[in-house]
Protein backbone atom coordinates (compact mmCIF):
# COMPACT_ATOMS: atom_id res chain seq x y z
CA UNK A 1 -15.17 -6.63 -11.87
CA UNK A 2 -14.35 -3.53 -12.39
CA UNK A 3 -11.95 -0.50 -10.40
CA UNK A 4 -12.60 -0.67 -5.94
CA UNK A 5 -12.27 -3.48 -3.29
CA UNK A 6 -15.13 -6.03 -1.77
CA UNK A 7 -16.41 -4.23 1.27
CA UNK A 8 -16.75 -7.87 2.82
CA UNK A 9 -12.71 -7.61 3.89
CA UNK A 10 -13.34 -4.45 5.38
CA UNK A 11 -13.03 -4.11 9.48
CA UNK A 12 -13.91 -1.89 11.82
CA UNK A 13 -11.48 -2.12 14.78
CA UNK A 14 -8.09 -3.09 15.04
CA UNK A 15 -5.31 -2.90 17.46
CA UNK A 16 -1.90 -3.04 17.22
CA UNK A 17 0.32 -5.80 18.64
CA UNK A 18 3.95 -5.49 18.07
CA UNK A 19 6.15 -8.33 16.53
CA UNK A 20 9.59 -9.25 16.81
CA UNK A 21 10.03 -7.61 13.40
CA UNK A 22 8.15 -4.42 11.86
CA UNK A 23 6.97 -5.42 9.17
CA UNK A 24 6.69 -3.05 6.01
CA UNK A 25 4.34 -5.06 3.07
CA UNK A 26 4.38 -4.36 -0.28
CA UNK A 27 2.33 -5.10 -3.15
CA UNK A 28 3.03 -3.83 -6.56
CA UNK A 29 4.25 -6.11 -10.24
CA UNK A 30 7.97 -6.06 -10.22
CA UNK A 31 8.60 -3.16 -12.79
CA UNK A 32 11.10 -0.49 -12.42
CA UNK A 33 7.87 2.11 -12.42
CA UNK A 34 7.03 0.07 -9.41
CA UNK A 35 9.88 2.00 -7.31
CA UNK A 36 11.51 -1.63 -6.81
CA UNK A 37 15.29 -0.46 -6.89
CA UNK A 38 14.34 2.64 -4.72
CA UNK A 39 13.11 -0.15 -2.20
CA UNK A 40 16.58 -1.85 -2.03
CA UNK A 41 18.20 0.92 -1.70
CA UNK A 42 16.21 1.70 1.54
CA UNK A 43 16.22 -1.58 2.56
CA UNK A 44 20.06 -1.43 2.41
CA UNK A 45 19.60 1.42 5.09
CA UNK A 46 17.55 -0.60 7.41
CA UNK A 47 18.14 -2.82 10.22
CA UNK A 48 17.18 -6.33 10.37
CA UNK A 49 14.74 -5.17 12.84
CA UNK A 50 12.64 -4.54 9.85
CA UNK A 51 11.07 -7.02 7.42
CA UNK A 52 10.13 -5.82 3.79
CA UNK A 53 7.38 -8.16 2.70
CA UNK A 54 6.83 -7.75 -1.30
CA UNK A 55 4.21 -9.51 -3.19
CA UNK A 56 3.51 -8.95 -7.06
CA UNK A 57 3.76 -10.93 -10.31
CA UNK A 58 6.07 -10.27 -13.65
CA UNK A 59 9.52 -11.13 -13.36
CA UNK A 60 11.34 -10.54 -9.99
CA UNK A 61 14.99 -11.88 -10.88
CA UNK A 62 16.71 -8.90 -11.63
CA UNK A 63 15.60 -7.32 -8.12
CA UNK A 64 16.05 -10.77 -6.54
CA UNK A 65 19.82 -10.50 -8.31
CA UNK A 66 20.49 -6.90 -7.04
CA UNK A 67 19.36 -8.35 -3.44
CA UNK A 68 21.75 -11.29 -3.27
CA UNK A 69 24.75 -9.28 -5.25
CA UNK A 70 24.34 -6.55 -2.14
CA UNK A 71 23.63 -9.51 0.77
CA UNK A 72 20.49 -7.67 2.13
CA UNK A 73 18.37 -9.71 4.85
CA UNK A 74 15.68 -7.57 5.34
CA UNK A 75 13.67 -7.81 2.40
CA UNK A 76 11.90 -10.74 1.00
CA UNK A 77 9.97 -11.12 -2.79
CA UNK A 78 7.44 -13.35 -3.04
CA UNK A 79 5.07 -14.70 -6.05
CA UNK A 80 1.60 -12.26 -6.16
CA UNK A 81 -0.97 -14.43 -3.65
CA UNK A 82 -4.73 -14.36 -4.43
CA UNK A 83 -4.90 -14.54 -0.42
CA UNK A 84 -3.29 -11.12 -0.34
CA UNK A 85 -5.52 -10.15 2.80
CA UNK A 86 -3.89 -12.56 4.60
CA UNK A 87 -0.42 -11.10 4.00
CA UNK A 88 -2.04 -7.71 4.63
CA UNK A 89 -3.07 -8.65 7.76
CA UNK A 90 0.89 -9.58 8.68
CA UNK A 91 1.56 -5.46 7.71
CA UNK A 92 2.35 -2.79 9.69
CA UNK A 93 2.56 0.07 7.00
CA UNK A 94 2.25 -0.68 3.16
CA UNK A 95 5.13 1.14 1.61
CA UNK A 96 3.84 1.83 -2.22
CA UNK A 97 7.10 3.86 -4.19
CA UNK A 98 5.61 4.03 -7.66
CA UNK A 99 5.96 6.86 -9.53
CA UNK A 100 2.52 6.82 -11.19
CA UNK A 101 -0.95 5.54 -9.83
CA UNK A 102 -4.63 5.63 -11.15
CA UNK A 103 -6.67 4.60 -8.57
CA UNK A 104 -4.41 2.05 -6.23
CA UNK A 105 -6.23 -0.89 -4.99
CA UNK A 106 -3.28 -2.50 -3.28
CA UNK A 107 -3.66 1.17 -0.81
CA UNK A 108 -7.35 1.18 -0.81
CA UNK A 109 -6.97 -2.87 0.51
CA UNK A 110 -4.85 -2.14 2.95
CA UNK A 111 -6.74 1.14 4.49
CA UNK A 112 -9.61 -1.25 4.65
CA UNK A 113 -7.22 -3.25 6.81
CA UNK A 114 -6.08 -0.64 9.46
CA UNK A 115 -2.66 -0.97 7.45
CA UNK A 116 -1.33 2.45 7.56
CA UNK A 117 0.54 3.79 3.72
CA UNK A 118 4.03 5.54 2.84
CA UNK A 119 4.05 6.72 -0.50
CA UNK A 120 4.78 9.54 -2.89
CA UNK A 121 2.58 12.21 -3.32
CA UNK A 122 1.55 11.63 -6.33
CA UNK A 123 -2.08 11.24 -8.30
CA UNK A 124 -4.02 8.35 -6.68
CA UNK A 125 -2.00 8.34 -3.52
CA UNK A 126 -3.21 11.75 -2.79
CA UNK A 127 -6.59 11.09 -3.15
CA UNK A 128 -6.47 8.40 -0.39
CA UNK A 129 -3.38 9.59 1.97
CA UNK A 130 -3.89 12.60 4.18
CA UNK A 131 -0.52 13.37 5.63
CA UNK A 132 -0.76 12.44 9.59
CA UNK A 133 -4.04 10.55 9.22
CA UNK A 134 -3.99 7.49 7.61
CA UNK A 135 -0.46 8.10 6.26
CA UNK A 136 2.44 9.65 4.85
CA UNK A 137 3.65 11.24 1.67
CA UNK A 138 6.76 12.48 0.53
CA UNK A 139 8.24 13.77 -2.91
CA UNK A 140 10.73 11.79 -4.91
CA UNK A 141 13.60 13.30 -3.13
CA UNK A 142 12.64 12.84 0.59
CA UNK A 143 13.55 8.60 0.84
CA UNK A 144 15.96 9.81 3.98
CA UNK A 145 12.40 11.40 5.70
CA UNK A 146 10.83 8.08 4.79
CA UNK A 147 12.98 6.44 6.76
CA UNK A 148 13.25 8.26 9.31
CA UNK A 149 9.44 8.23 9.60
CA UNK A 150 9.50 4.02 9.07
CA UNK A 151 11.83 4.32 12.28
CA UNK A 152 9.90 6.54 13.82
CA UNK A 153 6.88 4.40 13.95
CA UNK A 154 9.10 1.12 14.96
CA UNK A 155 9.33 3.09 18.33
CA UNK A 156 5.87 5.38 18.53
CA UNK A 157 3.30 2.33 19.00
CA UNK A 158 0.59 5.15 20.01
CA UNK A 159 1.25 7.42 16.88
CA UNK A 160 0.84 4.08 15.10
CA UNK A 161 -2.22 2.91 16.40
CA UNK A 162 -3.72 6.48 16.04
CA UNK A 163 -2.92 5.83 11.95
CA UNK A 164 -4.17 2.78 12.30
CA UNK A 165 -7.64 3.61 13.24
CA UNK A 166 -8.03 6.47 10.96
CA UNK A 167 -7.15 4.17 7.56
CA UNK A 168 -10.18 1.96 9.05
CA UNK A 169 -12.02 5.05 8.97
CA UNK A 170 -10.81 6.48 5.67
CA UNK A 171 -12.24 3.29 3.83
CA UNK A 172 -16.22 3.19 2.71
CA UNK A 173 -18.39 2.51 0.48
CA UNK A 174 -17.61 5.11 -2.35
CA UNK A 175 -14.47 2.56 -2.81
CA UNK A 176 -16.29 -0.57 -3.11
CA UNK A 177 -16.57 -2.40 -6.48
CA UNK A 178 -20.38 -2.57 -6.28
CA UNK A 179 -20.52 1.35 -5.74
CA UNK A 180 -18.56 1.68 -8.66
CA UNK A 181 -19.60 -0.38 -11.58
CA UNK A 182 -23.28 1.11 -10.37
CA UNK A 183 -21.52 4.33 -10.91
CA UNK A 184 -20.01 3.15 -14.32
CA UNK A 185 -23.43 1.26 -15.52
CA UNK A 186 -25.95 4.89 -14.43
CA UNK A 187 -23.22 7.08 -16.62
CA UNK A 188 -23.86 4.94 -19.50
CA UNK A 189 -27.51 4.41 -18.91
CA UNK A 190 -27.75 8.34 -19.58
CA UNK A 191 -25.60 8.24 -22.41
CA UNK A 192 -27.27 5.64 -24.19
CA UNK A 193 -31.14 7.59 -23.63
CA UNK A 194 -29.43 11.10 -24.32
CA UNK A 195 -28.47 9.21 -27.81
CA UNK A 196 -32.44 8.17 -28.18
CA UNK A 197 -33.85 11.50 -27.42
C-alpha cells in the first residue's frame, strides 16, 4: 500500500477532556532501536498519575522482565492492534524515542488524530514536529526536559489543547497513501518513457 496514512481517519476538530490518568501512547516493535529501555527508565520517574500505553509486535519479554524486576505501574505493553486508531484515540501525547526514523507513520497517525508527539529530533520526526506546534523535540540527552514537559502538559490543559489543534492542522493530503503511490507511479511513468525516447 505503500509509505502515508488513509485520509478517511483523519478529523478536523477535537477537544480535550481530561481523564483520571494522562495517558502517554506508544506505538513502535519492541526493539532496543525503538528507545524501549529509555521508556522505563522514564516511566520509573513518573507518577502513577500517568499511564504509558505501548503497542507494537516482536518480542516484548525482555522489557516486560525489566518492568516487573523494577515493580513499575505506570506502563503497560500490549500485542500491536490492527484497531490502532482506537487506542490512538485513548492518547494524550504519542511519545516516539527511537533513535532512527524514515518517514513515521505511527506520528503521522496520530497528528491526524489531534494526538500531540514527543520525540527526538531526529530525521523523520523533524519533518513532521515543529517545536511548540504540534509537538516537542529534544536531543538524546534532554529525557529530564521530556519530562518535565510530559508534566507540564498534565497541568497546562490550554497549552495542550492549543497542540492539539495544530497536529489536526499539520496533517493533509501530501501524507496520504493515495497521494503517494500517485507520486511513486508518475516518477516511474517518466522513467520508463525517458528509457523509450
Amino acid at each position: 500500500s505503500g509509505a502515508g496514512i488513509s485520509e478517511k481517519f483523519f478529523i478536523t476538530k477535537k477537544k480535550y477532556l481530561k481523564k483520571e490518568k494522562f495517558c502517554i501512547g506508544v506505538i513502535s516493535a519492541y526493539r532496543k532501536n525503538k528507545g524501549y529501555l529509555k521508556l522505563i527508565n522514564l516511566a520509573k520517574k513518573l507518577d502513577n498519575n500517568f499511564l504509558i500505553d505501548c503497542y507494537g509486535y516482536d518480542n516484548k519479554n525482555k522489557y516486560l522482565g525489566k518492568i516487573n524486576k523494577l515493580q513499575i505501574k505506570n506502563i503497560k505493553l500490549n500485542d500491536f492492534t490492527d484497531k490502532i486508531y482506537s487506542k490512538i484515540d485513548n492518547f494524550d501525547i504519542l511519545l516516539h524515542l527511537s533513535i532512527r526514523e524514515g518517514m513515521p507513520i505511527s506520528v503521522l497517525q496520530c497528528l491526524s488524530r489531534g494526538v500531540p508527539v514527543i520525540g527526538y529530533n531526529i530525521r523523520g520526526m523533524n519533518d513532521l514536529i515543529k517545536n511548540n506546534y504540534n509537538g516537542y523535540l529534544f536531543e538524546f540527552n534532554e529525557d529530564h526536559k521530556i519530562i518535565q514537559k510530559i508534566n507540564h502538559l498534565n497541568i497546562d490543559n490550554e497549552l495542550l489543547q492549543n497542540l492539539i489543534n495544530n497536529s489536526i492542522k499539520s496533517v493533509d493530503q501530501i501524507y496520504t497513501t493515495k497521494y503517494i503511490n500517485k507520486k511513486i507511479i508518475n516518477y516511474f511513468d517518466e522513467i520508463f518513457n525517458e528509457d523509450y525516447i
